[in-house]
PDB file of N, CA and C in Angstrom:
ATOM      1  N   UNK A   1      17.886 -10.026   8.327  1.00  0.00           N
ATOM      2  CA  UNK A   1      17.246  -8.750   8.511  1.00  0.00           C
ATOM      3  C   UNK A   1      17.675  -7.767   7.413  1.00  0.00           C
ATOM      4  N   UNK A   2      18.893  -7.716   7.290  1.00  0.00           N
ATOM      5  CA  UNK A   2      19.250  -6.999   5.736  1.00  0.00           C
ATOM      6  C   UNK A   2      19.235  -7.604   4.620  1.00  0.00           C
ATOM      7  N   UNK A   3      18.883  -8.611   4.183  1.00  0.00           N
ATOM      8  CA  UNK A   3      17.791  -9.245   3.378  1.00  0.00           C
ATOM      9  C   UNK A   3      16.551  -8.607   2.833  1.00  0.00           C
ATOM     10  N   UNK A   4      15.627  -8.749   4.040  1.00  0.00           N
ATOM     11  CA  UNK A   4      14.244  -8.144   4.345  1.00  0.00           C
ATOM     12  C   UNK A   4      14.460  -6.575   3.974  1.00  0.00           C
ATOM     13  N   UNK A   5      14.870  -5.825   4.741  1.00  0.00           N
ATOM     14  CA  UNK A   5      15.542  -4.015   4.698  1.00  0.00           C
ATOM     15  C   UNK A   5      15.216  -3.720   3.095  1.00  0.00           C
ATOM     16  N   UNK A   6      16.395  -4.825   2.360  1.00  0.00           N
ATOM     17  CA  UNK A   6      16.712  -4.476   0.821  1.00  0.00           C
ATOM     18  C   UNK A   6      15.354  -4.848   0.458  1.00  0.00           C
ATOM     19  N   UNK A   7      15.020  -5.556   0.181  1.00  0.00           N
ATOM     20  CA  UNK A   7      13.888  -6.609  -0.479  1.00  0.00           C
ATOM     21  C   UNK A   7      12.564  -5.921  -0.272  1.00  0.00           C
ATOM     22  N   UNK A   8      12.845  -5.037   1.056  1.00  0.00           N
ATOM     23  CA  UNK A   8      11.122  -4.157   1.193  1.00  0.00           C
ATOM     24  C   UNK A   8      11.426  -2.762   1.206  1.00  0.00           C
ATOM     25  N   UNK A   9      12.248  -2.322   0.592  1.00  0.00           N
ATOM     26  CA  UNK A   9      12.353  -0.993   0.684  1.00  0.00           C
ATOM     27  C   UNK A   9      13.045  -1.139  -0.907  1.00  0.00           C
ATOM     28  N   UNK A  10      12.794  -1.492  -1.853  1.00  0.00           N
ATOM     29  CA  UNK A  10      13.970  -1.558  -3.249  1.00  0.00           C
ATOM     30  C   UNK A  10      12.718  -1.510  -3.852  1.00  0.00           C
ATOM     31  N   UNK A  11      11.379  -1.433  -3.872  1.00  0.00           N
ATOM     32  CA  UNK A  11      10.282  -1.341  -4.824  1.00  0.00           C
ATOM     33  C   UNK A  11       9.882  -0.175  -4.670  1.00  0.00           C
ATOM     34  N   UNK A  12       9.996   0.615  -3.470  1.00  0.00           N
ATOM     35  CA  UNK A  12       9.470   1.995  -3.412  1.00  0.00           C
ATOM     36  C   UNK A  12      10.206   3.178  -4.631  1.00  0.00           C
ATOM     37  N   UNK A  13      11.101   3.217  -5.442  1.00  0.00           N
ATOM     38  CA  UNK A  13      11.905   3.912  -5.714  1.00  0.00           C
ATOM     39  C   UNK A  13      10.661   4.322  -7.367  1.00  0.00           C
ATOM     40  N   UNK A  14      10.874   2.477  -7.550  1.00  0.00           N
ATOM     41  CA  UNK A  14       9.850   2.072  -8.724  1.00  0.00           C
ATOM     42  C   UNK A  14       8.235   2.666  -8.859  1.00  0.00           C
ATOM     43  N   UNK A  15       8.187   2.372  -7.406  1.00  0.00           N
ATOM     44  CA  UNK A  15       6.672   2.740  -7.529  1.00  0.00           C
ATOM     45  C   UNK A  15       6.640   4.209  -7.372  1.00  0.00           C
ATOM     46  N   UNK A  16       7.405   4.978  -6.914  1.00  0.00           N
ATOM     47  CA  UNK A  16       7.281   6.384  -7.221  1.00  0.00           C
ATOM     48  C   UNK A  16       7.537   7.175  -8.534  1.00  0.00           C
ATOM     49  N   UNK A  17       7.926   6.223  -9.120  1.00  0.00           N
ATOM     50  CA  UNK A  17       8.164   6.221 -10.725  1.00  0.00           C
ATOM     51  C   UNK A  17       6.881   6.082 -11.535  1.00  0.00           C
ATOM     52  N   UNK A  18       6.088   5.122 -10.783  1.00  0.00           N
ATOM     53  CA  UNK A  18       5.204   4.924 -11.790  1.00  0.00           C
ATOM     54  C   UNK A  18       3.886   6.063 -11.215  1.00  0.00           C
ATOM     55  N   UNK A  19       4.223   6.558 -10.299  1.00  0.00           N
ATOM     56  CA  UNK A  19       3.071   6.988  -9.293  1.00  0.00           C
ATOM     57  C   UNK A  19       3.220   8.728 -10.325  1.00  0.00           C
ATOM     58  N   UNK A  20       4.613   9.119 -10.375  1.00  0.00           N
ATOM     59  CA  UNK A  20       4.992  10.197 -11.034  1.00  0.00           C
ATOM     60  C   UNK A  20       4.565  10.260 -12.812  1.00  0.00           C
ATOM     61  N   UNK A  21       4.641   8.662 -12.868  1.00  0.00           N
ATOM     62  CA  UNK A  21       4.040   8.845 -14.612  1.00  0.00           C
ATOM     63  C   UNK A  21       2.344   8.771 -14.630  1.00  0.00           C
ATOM     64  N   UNK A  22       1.784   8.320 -13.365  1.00  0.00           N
ATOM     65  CA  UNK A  22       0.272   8.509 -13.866  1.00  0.00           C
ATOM     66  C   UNK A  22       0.099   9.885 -13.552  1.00  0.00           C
ATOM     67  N   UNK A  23       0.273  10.373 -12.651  1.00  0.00           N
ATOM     68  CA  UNK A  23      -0.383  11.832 -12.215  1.00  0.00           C
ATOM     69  C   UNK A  23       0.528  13.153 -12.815  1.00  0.00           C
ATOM     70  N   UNK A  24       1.807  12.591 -13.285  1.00  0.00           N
ATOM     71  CA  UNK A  24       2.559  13.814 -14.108  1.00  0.00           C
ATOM     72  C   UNK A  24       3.389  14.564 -12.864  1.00  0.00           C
ATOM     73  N   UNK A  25       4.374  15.654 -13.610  1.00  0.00           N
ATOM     74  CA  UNK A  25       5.267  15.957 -13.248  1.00  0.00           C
ATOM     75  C   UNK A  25       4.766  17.245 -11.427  1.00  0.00           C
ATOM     76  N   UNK A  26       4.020  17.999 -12.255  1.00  0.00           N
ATOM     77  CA  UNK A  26       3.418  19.047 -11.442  1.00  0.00           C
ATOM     78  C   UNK A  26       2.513  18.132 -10.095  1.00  0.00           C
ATOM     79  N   UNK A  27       2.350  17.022  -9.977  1.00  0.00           N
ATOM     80  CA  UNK A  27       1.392  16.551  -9.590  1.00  0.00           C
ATOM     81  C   UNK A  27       2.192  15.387  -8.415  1.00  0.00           C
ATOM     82  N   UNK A  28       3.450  15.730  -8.633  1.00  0.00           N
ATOM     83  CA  UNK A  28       4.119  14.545  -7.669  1.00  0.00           C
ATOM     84  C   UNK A  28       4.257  14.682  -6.571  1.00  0.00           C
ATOM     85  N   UNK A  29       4.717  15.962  -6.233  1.00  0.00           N
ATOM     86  CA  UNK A  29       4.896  16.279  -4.764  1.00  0.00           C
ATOM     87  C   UNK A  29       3.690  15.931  -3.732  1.00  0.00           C
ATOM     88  N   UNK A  30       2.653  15.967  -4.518  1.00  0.00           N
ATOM     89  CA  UNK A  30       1.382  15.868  -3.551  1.00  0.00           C
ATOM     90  C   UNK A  30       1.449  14.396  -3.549  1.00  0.00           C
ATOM     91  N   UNK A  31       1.257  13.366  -5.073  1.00  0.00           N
ATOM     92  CA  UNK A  31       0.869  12.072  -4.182  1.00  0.00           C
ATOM     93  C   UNK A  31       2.158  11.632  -3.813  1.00  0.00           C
ATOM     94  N   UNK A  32       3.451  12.016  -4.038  1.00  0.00           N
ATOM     95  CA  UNK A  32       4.372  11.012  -3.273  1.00  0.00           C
ATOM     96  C   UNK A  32       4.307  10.990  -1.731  1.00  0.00           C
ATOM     97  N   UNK A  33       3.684  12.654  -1.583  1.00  0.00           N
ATOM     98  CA  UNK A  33       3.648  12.334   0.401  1.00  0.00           C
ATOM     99  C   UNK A  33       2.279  11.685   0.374  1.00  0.00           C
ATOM    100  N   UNK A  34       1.672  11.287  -0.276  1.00  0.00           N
ATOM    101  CA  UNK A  34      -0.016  11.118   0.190  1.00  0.00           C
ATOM    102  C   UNK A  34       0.615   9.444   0.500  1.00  0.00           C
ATOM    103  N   UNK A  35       1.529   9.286  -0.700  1.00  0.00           N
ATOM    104  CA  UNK A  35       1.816   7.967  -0.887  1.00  0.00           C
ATOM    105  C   UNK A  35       2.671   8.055   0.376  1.00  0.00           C
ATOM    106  N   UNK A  36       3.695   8.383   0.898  1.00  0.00           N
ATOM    107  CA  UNK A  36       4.618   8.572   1.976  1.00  0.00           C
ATOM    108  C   UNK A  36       3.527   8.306   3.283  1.00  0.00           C
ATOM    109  N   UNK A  37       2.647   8.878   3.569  1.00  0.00           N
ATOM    110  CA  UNK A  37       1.756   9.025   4.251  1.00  0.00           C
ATOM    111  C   UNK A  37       1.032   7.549   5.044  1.00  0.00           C
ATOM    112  N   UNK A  38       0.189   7.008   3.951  1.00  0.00           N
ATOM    113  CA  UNK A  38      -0.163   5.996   3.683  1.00  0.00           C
ATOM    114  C   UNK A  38       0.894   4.642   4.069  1.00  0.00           C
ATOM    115  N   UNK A  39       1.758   4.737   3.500  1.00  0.00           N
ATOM    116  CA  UNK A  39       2.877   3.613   3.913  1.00  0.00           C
ATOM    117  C   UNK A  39       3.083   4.052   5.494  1.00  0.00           C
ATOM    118  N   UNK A  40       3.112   5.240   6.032  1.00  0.00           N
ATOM    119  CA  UNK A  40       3.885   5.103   7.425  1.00  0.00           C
ATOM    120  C   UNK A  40       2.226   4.567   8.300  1.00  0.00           C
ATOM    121  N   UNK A  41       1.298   5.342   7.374  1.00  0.00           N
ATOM    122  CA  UNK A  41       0.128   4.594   8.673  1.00  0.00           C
ATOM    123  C   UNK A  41      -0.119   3.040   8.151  1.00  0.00           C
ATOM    124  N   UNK A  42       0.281   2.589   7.108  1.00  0.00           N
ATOM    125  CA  UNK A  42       0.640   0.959   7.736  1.00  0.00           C
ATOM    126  C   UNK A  42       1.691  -0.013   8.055  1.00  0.00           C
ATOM    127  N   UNK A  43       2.373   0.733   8.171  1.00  0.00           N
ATOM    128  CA  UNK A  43       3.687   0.231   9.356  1.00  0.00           C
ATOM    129  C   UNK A  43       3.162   0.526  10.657  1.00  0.00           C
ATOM    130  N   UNK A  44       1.944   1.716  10.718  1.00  0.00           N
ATOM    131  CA  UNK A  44       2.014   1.984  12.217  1.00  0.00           C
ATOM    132  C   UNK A  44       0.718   1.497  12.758  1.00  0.00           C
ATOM    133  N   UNK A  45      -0.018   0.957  11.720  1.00  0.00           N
ATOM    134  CA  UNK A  45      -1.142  -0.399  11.893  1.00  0.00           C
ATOM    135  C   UNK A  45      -0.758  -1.527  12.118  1.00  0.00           C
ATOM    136  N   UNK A  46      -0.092  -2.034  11.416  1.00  0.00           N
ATOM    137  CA  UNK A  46       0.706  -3.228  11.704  1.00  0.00           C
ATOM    138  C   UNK A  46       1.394  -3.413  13.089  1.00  0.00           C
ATOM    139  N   UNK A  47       2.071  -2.225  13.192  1.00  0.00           N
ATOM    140  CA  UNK A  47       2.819  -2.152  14.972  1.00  0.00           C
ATOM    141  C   UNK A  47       1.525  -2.155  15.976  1.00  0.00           C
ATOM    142  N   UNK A  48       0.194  -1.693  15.783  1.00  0.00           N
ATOM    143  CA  UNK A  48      -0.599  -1.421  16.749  1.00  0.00           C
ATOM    144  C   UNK A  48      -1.187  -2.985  16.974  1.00  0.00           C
ATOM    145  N   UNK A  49      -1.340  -3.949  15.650  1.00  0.00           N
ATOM    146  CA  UNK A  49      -1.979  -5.199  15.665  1.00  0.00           C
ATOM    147  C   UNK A  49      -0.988  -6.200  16.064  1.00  0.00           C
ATOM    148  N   UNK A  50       0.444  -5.756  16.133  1.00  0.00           N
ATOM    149  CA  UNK A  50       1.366  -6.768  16.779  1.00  0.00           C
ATOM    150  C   UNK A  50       1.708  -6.332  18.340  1.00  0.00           C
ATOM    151  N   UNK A  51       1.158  -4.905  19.009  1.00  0.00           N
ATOM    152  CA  UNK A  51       1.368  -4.888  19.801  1.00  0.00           C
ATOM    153  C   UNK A  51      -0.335  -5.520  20.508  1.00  0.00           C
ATOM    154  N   UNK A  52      -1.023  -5.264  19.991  1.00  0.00           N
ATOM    155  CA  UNK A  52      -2.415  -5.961  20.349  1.00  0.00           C
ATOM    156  C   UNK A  52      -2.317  -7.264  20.485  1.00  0.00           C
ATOM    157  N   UNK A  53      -1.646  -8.019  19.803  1.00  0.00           N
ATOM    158  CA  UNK A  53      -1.585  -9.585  19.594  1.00  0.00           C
ATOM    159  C   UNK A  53      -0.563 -10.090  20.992  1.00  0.00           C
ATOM    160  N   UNK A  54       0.848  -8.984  21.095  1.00  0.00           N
ATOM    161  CA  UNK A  54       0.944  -9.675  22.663  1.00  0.00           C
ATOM    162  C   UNK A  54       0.673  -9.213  23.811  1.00  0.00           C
ATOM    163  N   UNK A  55      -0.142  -7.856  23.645  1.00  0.00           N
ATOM    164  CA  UNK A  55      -0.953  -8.331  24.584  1.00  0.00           C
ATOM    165  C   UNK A  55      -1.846  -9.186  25.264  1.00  0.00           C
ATOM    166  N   UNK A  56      -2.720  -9.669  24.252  1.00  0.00           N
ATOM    167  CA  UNK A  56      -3.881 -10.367  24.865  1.00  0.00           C
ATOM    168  C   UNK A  56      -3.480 -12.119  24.171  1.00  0.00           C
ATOM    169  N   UNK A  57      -2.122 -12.103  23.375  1.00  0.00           N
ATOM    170  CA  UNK A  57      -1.629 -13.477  23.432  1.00  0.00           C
ATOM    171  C   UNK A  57      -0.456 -13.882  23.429  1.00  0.00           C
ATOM    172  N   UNK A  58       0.245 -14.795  22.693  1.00  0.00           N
ATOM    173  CA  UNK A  58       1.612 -14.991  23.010  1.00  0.00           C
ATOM    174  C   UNK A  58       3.298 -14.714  21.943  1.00  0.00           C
ATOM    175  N   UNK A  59       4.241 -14.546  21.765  1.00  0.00           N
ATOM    176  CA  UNK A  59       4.663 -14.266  20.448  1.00  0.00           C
ATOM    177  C   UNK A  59       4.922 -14.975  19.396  1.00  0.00           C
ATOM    178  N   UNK A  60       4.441 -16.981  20.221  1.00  0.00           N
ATOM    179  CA  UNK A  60       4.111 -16.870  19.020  1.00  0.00           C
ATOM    180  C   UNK A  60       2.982 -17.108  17.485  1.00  0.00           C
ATOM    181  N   UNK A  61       2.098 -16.855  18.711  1.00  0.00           N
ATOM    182  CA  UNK A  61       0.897 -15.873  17.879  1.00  0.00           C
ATOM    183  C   UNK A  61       0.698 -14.803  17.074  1.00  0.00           C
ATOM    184  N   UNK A  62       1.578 -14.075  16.872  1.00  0.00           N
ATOM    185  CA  UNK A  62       2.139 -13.160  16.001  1.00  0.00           C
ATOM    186  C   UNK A  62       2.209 -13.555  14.581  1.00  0.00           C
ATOM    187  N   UNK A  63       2.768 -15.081  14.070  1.00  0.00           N
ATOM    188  CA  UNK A  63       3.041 -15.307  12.970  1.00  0.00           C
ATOM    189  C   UNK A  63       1.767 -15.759  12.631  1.00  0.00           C
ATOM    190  N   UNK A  64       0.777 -16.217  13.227  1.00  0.00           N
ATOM    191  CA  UNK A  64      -0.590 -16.614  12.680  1.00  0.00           C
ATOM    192  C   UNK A  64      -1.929 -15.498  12.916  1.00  0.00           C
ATOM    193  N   UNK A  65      -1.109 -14.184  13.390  1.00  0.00           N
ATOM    194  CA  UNK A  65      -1.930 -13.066  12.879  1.00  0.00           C
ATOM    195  C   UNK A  65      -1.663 -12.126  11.868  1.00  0.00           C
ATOM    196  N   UNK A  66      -0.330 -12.577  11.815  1.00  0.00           N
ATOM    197  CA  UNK A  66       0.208 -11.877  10.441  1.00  0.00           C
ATOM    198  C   UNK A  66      -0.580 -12.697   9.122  1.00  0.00           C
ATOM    199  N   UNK A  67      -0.662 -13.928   9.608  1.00  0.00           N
ATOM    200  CA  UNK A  67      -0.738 -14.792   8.134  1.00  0.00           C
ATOM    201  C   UNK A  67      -2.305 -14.946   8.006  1.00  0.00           C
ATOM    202  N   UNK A  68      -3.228 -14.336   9.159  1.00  0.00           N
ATOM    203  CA  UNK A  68      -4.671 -13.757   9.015  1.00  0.00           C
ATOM    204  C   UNK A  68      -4.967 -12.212   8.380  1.00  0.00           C
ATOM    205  N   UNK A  69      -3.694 -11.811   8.353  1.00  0.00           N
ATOM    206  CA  UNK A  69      -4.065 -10.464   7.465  1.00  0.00           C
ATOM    207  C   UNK A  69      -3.518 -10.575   6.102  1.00  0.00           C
ATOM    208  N   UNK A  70      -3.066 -11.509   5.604  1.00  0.00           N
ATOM    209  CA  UNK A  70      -2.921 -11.781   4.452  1.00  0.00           C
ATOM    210  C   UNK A  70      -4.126 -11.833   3.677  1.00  0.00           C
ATOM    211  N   UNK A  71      -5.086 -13.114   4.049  1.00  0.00           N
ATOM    212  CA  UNK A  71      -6.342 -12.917   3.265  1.00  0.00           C
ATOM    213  C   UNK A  71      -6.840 -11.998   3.185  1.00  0.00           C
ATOM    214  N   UNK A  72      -6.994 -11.235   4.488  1.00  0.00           N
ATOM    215  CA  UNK A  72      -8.350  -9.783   4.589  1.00  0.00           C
ATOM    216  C   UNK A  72      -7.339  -8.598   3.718  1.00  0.00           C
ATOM    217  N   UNK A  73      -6.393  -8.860   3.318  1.00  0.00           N
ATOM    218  CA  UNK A  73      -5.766  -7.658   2.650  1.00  0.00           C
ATOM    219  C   UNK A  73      -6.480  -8.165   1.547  1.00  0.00           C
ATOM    220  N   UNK A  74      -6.261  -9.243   0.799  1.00  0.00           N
ATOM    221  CA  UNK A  74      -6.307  -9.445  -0.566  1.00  0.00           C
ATOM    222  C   UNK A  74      -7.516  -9.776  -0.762  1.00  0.00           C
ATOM    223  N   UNK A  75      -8.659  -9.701   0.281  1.00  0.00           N
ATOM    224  CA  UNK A  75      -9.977  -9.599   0.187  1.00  0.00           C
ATOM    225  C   UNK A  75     -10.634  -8.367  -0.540  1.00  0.00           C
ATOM    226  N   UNK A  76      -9.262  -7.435   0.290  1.00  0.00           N
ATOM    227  CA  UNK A  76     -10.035  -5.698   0.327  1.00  0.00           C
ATOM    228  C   UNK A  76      -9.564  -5.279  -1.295  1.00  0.00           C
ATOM    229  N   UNK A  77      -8.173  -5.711  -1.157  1.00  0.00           N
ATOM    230  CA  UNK A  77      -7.356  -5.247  -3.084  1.00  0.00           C
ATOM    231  C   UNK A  77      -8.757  -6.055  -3.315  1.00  0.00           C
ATOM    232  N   UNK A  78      -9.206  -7.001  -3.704  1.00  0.00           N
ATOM    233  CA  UNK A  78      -9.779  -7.251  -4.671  1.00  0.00           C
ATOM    234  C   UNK A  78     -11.325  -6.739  -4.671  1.00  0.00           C
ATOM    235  N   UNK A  79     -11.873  -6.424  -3.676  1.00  0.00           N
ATOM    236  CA  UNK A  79     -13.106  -5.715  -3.441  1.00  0.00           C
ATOM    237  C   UNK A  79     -13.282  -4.263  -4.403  1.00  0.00           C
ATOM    238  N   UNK A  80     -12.113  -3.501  -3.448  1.00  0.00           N
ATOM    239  CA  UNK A  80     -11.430  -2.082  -4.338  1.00  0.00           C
ATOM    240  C   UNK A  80     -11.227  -2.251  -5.982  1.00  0.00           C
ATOM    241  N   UNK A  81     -10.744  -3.409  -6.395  1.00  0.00           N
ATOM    242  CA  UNK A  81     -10.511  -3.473  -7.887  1.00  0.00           C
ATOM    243  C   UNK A  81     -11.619  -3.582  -8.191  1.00  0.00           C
ATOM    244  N   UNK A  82     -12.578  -4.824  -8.017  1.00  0.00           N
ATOM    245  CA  UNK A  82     -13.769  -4.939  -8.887  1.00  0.00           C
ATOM    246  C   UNK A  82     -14.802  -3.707  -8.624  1.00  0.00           C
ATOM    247  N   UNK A  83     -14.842  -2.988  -7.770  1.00  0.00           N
ATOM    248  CA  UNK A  83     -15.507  -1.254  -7.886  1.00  0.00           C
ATOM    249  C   UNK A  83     -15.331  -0.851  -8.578  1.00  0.00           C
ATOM    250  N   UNK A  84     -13.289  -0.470  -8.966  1.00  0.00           N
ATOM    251  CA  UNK A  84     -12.810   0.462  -9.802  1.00  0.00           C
ATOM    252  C   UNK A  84     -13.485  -0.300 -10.607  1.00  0.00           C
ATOM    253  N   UNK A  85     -13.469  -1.283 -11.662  1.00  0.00           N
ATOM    254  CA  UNK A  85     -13.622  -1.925 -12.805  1.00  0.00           C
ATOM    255  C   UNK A  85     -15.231  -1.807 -12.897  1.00  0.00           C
ATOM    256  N   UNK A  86     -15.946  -1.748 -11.881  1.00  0.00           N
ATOM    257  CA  UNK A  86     -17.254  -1.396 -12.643  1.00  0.00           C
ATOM    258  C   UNK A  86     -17.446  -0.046 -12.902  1.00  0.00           C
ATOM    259  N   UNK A  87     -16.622   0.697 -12.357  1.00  0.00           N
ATOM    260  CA  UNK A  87     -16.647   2.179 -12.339  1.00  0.00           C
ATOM    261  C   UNK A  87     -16.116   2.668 -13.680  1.00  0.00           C
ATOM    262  N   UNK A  88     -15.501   1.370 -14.402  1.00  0.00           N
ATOM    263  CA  UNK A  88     -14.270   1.793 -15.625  1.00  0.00           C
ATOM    264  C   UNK A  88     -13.406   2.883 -15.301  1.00  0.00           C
ATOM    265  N   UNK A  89     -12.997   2.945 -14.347  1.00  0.00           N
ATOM    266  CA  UNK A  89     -11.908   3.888 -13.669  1.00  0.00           C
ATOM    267  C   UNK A  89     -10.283   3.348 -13.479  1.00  0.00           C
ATOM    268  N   UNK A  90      -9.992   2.357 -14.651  1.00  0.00           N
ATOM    269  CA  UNK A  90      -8.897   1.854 -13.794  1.00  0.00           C
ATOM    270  C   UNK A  90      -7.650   3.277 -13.988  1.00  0.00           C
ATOM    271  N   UNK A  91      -6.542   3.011 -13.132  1.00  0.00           N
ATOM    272  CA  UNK A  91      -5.391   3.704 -13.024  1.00  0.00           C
ATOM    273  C   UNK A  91      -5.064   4.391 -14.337  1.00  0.00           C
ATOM    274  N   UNK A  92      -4.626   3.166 -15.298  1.00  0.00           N
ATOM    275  CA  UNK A  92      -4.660   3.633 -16.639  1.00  0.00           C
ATOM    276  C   UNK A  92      -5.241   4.696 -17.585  1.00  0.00           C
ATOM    277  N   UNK A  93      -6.670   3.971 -17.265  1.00  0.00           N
ATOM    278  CA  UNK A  93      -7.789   4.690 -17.833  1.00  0.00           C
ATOM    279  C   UNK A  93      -7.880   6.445 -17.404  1.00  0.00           C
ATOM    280  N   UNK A  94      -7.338   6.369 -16.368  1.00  0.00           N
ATOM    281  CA  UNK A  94      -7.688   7.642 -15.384  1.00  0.00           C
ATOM    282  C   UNK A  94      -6.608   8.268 -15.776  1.00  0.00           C
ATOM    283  N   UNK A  95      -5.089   8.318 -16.243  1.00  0.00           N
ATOM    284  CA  UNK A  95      -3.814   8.833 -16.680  1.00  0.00           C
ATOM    285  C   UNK A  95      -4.476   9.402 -18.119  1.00  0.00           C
ATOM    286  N   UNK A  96      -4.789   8.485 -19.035  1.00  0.00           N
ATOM    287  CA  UNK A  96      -4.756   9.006 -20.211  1.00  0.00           C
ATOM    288  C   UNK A  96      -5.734   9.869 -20.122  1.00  0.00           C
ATOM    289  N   UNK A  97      -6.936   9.979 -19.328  1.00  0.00           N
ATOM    290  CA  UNK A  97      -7.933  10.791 -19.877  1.00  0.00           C
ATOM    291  C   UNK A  97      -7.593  12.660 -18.471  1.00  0.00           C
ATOM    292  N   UNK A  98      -6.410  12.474 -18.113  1.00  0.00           N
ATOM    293  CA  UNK A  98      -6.101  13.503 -17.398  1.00  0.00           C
ATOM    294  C   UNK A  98      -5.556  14.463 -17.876  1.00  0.00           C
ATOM    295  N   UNK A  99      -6.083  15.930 -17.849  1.00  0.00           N
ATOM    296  CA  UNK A  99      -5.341  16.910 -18.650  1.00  0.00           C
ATOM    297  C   UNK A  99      -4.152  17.354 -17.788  1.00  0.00           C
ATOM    298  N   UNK A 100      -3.213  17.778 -18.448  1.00  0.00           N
ATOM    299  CA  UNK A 100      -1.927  18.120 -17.680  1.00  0.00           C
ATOM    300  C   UNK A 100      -2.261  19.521 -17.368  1.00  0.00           C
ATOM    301  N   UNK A 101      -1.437  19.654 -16.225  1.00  0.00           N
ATOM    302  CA  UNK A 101      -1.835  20.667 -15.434  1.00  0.00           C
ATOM    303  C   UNK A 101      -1.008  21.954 -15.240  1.00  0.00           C
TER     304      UNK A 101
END
């Protein structure tokens, strides 16, 4: 369990790093809670679909509904990307062409 703890909480530090270099200095406070935000409503999705799962099944059904939201996640990232990319909007693209504020 403190394994897991370190291992899923040791990338957030990074990604607020990088979240602070696309949108700039003046601009962090807003997405780090948007970003803060976002992470707690899917921890608190996840708790609602594992408390859904024993309800209406058993625990250990749990590990083969977890491992059904694997695909539909990486269905949706990749849905969301190929938009951005026809949109030519990627992350990148969208940093450099942002005036500082």
């Amino acid at each position: 369990m403190i394994a897991w703890g370190l291992c899923a909480w040791a990338f957030f530090p990074a990604q607020q790093a990088g979240l602070i270099g696309i949108v700039g200095v003046k601009l962090a406070p807003i997405v780090l809670s948007l970003n803060a935000s976002f992470m707690y409503l899917g921890f608190s999705l996840g708790a609602a679909v594992g408390g859904f799962t024993l309800i209406h099944a058993t625990v250990t059904n749990l590990g083969w509904v977890g491992a059904a939201c694997e695909p539909a996640t990486l269905a949706l990232f990749l849905t969301t990307r190929a938009a951005t990319r026809a949109q030519g909007t990627l992350a990148g693209e969208k940093a450099a062409s942002c005036p500082s504020i």
